[in-house]
Protein backbone atom coordinates (compact mmCIF):
# COMPACT_ATOMS: atom_id res chain seq x y z
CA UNK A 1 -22.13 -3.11 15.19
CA UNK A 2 -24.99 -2.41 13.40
CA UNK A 3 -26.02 -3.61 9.19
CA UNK A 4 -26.06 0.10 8.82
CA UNK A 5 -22.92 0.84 10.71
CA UNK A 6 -21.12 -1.73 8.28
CA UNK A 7 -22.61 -0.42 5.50
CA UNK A 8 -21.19 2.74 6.28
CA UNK A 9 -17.54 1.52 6.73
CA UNK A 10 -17.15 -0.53 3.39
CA UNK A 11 -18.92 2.68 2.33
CA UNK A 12 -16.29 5.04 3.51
CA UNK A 13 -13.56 2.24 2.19
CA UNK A 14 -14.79 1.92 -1.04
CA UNK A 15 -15.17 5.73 -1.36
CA UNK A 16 -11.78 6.69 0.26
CA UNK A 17 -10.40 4.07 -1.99
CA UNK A 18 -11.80 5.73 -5.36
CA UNK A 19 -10.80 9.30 -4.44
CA UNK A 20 -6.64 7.66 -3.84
CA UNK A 21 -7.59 5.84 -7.33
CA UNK A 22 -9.25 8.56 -9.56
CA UNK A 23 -6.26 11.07 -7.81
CA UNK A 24 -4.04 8.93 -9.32
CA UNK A 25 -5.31 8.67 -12.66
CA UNK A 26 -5.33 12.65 -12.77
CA UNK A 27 -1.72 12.65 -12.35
CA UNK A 28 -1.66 9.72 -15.15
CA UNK A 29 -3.81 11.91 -17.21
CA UNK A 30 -2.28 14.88 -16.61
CA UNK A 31 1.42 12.92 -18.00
CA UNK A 32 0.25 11.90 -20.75
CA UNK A 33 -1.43 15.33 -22.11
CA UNK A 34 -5.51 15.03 -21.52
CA UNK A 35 -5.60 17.70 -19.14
CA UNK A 36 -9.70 17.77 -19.59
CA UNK A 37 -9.62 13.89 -18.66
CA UNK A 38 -7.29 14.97 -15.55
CA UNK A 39 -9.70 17.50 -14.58
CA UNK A 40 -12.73 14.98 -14.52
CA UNK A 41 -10.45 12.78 -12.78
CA UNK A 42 -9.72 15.25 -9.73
CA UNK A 43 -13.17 16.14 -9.78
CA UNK A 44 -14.55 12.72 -9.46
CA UNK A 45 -12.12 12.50 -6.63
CA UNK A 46 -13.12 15.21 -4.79
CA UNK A 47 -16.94 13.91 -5.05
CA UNK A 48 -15.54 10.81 -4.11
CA UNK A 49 -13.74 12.45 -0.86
CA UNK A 50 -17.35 14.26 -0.06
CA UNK A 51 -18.90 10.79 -0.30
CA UNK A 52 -16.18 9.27 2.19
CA UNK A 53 -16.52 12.54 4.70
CA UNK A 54 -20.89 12.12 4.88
CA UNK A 55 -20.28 8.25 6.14
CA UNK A 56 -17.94 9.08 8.60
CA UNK A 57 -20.06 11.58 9.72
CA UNK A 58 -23.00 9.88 10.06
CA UNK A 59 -21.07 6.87 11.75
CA UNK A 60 -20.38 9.59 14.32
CA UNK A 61 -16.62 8.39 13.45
CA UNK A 62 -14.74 12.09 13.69
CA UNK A 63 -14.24 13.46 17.19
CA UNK A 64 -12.15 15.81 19.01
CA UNK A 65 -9.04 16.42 18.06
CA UNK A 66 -7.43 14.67 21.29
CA UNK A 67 -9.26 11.60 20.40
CA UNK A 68 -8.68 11.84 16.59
CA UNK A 69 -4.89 12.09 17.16
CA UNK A 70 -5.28 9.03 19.82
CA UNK A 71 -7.01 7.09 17.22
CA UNK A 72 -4.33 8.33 14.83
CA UNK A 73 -1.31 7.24 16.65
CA UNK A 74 -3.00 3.64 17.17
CA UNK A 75 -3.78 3.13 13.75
CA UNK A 76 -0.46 4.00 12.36
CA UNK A 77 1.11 2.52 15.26
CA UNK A 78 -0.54 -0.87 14.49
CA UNK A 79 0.87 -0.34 10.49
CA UNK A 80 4.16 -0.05 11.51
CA UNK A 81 4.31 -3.16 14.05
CA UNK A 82 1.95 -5.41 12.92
CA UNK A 83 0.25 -4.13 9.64
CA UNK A 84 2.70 -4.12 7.25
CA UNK A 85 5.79 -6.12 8.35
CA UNK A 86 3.77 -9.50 7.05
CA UNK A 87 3.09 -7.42 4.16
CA UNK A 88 6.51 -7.15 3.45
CA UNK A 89 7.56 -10.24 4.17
CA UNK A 90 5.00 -11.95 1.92
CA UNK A 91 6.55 -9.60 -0.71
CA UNK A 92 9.74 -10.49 -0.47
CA UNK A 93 8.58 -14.33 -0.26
CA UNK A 94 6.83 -14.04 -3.68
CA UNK A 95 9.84 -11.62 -4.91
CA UNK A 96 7.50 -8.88 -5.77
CA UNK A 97 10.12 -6.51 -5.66
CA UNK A 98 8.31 -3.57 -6.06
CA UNK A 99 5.58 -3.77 -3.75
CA UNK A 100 7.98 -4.99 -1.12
CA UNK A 101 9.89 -1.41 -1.89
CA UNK A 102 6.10 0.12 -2.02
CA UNK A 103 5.01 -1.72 1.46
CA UNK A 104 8.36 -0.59 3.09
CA UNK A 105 8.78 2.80 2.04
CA UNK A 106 5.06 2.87 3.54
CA UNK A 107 6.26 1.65 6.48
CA UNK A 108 9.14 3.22 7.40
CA UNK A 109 6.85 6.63 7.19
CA UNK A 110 4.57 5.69 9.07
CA UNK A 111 6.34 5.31 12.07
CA UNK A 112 7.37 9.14 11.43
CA UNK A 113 3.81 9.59 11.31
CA UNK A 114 2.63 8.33 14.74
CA UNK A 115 5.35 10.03 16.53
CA UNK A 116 4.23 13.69 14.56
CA UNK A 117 0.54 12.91 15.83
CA UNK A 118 2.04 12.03 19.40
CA UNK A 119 4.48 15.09 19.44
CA UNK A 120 1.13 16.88 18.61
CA UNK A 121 -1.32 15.44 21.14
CA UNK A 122 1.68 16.25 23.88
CA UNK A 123 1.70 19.82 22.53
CA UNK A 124 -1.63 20.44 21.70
CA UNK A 125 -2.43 23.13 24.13
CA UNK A 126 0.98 25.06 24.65
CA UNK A 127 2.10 24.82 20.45
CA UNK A 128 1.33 28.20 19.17
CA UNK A 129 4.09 28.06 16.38
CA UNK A 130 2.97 27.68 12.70
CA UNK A 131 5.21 25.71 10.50
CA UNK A 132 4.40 23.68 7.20
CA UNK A 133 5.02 19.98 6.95
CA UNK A 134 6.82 18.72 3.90
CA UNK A 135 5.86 15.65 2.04
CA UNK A 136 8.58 13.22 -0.14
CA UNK A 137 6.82 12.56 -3.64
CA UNK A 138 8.47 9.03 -3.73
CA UNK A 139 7.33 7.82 -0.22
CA UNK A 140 5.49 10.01 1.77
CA UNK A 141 8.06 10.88 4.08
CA UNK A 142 6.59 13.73 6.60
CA UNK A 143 8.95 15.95 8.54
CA UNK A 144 7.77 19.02 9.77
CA UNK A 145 8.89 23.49 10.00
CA UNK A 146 11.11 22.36 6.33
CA UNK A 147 12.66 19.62 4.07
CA UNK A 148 15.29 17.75 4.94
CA UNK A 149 18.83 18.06 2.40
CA UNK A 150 17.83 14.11 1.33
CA UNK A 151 14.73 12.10 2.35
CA UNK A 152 16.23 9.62 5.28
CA UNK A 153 13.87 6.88 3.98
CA UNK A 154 13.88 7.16 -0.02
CA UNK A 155 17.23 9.06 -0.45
CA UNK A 156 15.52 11.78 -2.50
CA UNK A 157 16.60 15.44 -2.45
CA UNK A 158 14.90 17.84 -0.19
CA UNK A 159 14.07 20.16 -2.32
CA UNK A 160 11.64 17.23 -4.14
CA UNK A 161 9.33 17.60 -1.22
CA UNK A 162 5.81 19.11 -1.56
CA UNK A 163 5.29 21.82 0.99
CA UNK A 164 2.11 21.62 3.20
CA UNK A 165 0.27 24.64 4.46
């Protein structure tokens, strides 16, 4: 790998990082009343997302959707079994009690995750159905066509869950 190619990827980290973060603070912002502070906020994050999409593109990173979804079901496949079971477990070593809720909310999901992006890359060619995906506020669960009556990984109601389009 090149200086240039890992300048791109702490880059696209860094960048990807601050859109998550400034998101974030928007929805902080927006709580607490400063609506114009939320709307800098979401804007800085979408600049921030721009950034994050140029440096992927010019590491020549994004490619067919096959491979994307490949490279998708690896990387969440490696969260799930490797990733963030240490995570965990150094959470509940330290009895951080919140991130080990945080880390295993996370990765209960993402196992939901791989198998949507491997039910899609199996189906790719022959799905012609289109259905929204639903999202759980409180931990990202992802289930697909509509929400479930209670989120099987958080417990929250169904009707909680942000509808994707």
């Amino acid at each position: 790998m090149t200086k240039t190619d890992e300048a791109l990827l702490e880059a696209f980290a860094g960048e990807a990082q601050a859109n998550r973060k400034y998101s974030s603070f928007a929805l902080q912002a927006e709580k607490e009343g400063f609506s114009q502070a939320a709307r800098l906020f979401r804007a800085a994050a979408e600049a921030e997302a721009v950034h994050a999409g140029n440096h992927l593109r010019a590491l020549q990173a994004i490619k067919g959707t096959k491979e994307n979804l490949r490279e998708a079901i690896a990387g969440e496949t490696h969260e799930f079994k490797e990733m963030y079971p240490e995570m965990i477990e150094a959470a509940r070593a330290e009895g951080a009690k919140a991130a080990e809720k945080s880390l295993s909310y996370a990765n209960a999901v993402e196992k939901y995750h791989a198998q949507l992006y491997h039910n899609m890359l199996e189906g790719l060619e022959t799905i012609k159905e289109r259905y929204p995906y639903y999202v759980c506020p409180i931990c990202g669960m992802t289930v697909e066509k509509e929400a479930p009556e209670t989120c099987p990984v958080c417990g929250v109601k169904g009707s909680m869950f942000r509808i994707i389009e």
